[in-house]
N, C-alpha and C. Protein backbone atom coordinates (compact mmCIF):
# COMPACT_ATOMS: atom_id res chain seq x y z
N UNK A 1 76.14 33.68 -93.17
CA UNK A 1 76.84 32.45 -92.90
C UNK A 1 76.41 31.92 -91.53
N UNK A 2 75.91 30.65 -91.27
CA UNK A 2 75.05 30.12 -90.26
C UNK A 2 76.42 29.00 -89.90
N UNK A 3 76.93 29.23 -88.72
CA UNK A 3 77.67 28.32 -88.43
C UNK A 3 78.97 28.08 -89.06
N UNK A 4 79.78 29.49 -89.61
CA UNK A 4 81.02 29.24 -90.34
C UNK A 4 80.73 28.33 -91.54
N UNK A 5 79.42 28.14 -92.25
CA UNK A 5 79.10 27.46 -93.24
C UNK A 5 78.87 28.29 -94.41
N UNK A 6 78.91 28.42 -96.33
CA UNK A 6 78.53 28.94 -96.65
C UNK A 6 76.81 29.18 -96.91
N UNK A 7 76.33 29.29 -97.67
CA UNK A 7 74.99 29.46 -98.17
C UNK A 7 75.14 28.20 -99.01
N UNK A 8 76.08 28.74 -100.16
CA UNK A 8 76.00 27.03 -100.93
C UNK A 8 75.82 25.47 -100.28
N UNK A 9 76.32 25.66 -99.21
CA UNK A 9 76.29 24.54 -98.31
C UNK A 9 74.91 24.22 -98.01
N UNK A 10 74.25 25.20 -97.37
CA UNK A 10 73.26 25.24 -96.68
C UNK A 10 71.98 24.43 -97.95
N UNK A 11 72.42 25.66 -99.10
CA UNK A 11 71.22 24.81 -99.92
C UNK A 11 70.90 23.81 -100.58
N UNK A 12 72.71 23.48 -100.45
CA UNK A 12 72.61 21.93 -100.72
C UNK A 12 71.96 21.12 -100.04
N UNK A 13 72.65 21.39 -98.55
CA UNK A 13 71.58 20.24 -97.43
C UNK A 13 70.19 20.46 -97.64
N UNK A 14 69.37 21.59 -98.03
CA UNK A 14 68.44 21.66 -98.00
C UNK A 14 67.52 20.61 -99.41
N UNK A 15 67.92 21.10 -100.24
CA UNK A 15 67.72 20.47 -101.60
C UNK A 15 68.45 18.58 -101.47
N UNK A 16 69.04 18.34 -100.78
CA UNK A 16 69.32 17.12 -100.94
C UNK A 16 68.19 16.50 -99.65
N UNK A 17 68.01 17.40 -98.46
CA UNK A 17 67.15 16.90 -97.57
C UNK A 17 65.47 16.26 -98.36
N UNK A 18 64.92 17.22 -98.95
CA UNK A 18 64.02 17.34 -99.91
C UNK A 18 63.66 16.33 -101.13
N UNK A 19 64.71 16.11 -101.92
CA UNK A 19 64.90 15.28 -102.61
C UNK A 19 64.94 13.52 -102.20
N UNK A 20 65.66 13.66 -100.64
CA UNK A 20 65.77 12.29 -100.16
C UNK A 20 64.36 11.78 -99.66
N UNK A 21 63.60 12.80 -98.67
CA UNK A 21 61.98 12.53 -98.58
C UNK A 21 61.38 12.57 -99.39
N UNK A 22 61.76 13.06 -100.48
CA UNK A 22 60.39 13.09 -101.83
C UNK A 22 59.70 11.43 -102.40
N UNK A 23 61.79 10.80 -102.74
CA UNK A 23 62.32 9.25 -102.81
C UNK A 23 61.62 8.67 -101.91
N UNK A 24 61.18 9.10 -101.12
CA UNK A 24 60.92 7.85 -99.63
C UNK A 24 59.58 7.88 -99.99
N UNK A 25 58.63 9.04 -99.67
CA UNK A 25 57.57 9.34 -100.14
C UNK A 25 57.02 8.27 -101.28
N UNK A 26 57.90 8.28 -102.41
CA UNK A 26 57.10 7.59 -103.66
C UNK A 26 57.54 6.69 -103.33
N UNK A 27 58.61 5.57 -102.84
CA UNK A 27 58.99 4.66 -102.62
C UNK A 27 57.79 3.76 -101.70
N UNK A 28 57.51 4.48 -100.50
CA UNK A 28 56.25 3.86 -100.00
C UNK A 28 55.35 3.91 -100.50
N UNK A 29 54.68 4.84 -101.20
CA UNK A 29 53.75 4.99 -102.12
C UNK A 29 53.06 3.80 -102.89
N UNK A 30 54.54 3.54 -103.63
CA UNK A 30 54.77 2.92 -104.95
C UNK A 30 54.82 1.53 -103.94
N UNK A 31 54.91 1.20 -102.53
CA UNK A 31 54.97 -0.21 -102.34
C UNK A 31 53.41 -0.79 -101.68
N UNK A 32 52.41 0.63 -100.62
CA UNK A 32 51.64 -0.02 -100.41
C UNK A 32 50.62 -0.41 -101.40
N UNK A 33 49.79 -1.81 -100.76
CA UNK A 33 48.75 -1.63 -101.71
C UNK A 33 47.42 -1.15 -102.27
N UNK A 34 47.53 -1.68 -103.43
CA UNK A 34 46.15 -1.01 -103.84
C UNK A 34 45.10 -0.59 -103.12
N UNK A 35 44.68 -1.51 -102.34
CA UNK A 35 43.33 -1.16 -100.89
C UNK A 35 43.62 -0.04 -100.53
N UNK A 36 44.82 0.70 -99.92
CA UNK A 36 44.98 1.82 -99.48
C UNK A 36 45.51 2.91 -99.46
N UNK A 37 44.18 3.59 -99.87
CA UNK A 37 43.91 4.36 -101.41
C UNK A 37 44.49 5.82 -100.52
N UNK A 38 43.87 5.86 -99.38
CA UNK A 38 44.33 6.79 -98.06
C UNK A 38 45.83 6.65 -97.80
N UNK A 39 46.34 6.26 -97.50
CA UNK A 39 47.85 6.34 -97.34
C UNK A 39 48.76 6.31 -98.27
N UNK A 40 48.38 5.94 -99.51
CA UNK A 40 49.09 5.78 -100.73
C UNK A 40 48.52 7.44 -101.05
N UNK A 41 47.81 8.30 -101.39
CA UNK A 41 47.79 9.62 -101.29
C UNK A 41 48.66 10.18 -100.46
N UNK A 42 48.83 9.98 -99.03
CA UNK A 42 49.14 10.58 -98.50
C UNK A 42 51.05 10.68 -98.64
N UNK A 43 51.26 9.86 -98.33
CA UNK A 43 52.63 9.29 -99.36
C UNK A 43 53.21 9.99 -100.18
N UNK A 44 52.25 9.58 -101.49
CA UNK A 44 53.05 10.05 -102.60
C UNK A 44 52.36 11.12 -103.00
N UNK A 45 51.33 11.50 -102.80
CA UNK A 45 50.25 12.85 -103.49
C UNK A 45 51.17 14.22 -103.06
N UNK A 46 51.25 15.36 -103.31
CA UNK A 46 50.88 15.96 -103.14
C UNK A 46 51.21 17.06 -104.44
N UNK A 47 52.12 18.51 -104.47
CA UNK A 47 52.03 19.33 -105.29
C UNK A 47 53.02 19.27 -105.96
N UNK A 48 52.29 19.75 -107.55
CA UNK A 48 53.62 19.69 -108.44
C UNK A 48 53.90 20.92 -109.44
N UNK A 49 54.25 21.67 -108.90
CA UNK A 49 54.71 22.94 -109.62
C UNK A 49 55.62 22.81 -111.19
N UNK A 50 55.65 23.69 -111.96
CA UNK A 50 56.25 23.14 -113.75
C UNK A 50 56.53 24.74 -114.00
N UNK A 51 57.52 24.82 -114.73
CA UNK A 51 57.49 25.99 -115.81
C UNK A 51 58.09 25.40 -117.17
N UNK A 52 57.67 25.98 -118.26
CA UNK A 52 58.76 25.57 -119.11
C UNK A 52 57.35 25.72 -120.49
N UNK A 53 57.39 25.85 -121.78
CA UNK A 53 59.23 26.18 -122.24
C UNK A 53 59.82 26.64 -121.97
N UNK A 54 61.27 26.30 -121.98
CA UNK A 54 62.24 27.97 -121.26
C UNK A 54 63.07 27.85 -122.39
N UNK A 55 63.42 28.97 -123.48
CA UNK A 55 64.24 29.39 -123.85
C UNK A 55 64.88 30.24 -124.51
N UNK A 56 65.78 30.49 -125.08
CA UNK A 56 66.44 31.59 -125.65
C UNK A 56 67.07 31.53 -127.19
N UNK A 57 67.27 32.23 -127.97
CA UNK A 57 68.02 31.69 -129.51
C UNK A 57 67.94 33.79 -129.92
N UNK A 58 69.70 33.50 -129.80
CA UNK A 58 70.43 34.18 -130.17
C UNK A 58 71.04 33.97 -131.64
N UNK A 59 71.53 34.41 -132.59
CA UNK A 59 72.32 33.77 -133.83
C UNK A 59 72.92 32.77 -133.78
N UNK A 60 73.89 33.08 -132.81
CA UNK A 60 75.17 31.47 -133.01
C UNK A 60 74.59 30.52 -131.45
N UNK A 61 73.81 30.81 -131.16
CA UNK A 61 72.94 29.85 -129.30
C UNK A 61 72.01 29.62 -129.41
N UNK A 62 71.71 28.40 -129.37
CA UNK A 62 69.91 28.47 -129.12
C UNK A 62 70.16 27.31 -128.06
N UNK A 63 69.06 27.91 -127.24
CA UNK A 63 68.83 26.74 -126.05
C UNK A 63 67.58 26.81 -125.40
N UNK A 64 67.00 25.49 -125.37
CA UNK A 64 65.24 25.30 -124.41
C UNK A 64 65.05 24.37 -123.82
N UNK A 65 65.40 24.57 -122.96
CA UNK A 65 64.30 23.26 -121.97
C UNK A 65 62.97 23.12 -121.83
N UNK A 66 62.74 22.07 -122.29
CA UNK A 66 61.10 21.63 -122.51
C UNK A 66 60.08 21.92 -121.03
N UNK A 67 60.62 21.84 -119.77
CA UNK A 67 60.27 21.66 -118.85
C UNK A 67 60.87 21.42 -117.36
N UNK A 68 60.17 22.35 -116.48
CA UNK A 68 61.25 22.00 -115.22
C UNK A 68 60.56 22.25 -114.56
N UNK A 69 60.09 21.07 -113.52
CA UNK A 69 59.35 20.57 -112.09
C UNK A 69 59.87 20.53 -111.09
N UNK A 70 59.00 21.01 -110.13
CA UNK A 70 59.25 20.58 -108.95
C UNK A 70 58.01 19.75 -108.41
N UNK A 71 58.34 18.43 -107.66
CA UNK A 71 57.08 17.56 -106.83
C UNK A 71 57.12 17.58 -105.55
N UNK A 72 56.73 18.41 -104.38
CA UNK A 72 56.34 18.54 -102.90
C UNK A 72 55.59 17.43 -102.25
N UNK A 73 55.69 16.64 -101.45
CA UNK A 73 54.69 15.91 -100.78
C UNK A 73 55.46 15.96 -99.31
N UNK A 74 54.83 15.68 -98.83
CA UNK A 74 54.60 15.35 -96.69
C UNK A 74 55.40 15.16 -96.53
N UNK A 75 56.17 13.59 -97.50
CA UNK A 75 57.65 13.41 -97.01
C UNK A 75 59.11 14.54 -97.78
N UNK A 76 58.33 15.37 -98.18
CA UNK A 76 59.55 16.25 -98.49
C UNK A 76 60.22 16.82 -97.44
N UNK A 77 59.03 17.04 -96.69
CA UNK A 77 59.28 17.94 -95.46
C UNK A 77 59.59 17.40 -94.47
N UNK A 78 59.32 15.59 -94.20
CA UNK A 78 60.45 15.12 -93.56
C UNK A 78 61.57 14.53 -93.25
N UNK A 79 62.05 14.24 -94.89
CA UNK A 79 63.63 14.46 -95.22
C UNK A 79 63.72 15.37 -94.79
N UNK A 80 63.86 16.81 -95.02
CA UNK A 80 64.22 18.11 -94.60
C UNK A 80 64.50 18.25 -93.21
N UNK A 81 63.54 17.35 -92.56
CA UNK A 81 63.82 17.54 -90.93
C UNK A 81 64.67 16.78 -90.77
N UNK A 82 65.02 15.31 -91.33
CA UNK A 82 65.96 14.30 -91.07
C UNK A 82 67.25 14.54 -91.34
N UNK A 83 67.26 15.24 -92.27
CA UNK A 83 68.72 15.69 -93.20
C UNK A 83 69.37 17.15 -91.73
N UNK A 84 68.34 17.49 -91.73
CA UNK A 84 68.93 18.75 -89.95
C UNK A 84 69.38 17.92 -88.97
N UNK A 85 68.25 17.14 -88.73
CA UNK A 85 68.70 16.01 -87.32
C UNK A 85 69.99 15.61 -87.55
N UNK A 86 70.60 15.04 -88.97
CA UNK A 86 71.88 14.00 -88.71
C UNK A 86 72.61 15.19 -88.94
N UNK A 87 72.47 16.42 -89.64
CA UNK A 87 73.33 17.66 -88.95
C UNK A 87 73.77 17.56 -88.06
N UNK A 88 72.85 18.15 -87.38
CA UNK A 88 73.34 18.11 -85.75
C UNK A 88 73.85 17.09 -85.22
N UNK A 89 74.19 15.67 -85.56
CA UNK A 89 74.90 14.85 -84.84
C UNK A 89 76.00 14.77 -85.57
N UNK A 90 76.47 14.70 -86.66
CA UNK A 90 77.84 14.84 -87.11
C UNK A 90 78.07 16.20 -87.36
């Protein structure tokens, strides 16, 4: 426990930090233009991890998810820092 906080807490901020730079990331991405082919990579490119099928079938259960991603880019990592920063001020 980091700060009288739980863990659940923690990985929320983390996973929501992540998620909010990912948004920003493709958002700029998706606005500069075409000409620039360099910053629009840089933006929105980067790694995209997958597993899937995933599933299970028991007699009376069956369940599969077709697929489950994760997409990493530059700005993941600086939501992550932004989402700490306004931590620390509220």
């Amino acid at each position: 426990m980091l700060n009288g906080r739980s863990t659940g807490f923690w990985v929320f901020i983390a996973v929501a930090g992540m998620m909010t730079g990912t948004v920003f990331g493709e958002a700029v991405g998706a606005v500069l233009p075409d000409s620039s082919v360099a910053l629009r990579q840089f933006f929105s490119g980067g790694a995209e991890f997958s597993v899937g099928p995933l599933g299970f079938d028991i007699y009376i259960l069956r369940f599969q998810i077709a697929e489950i991603a994760v997409k990493i880019n530059i700005m993941t990592f600086a939501g992550l820092l932004a989402v700490g920063v306004l931590y620390k001020w509220f």
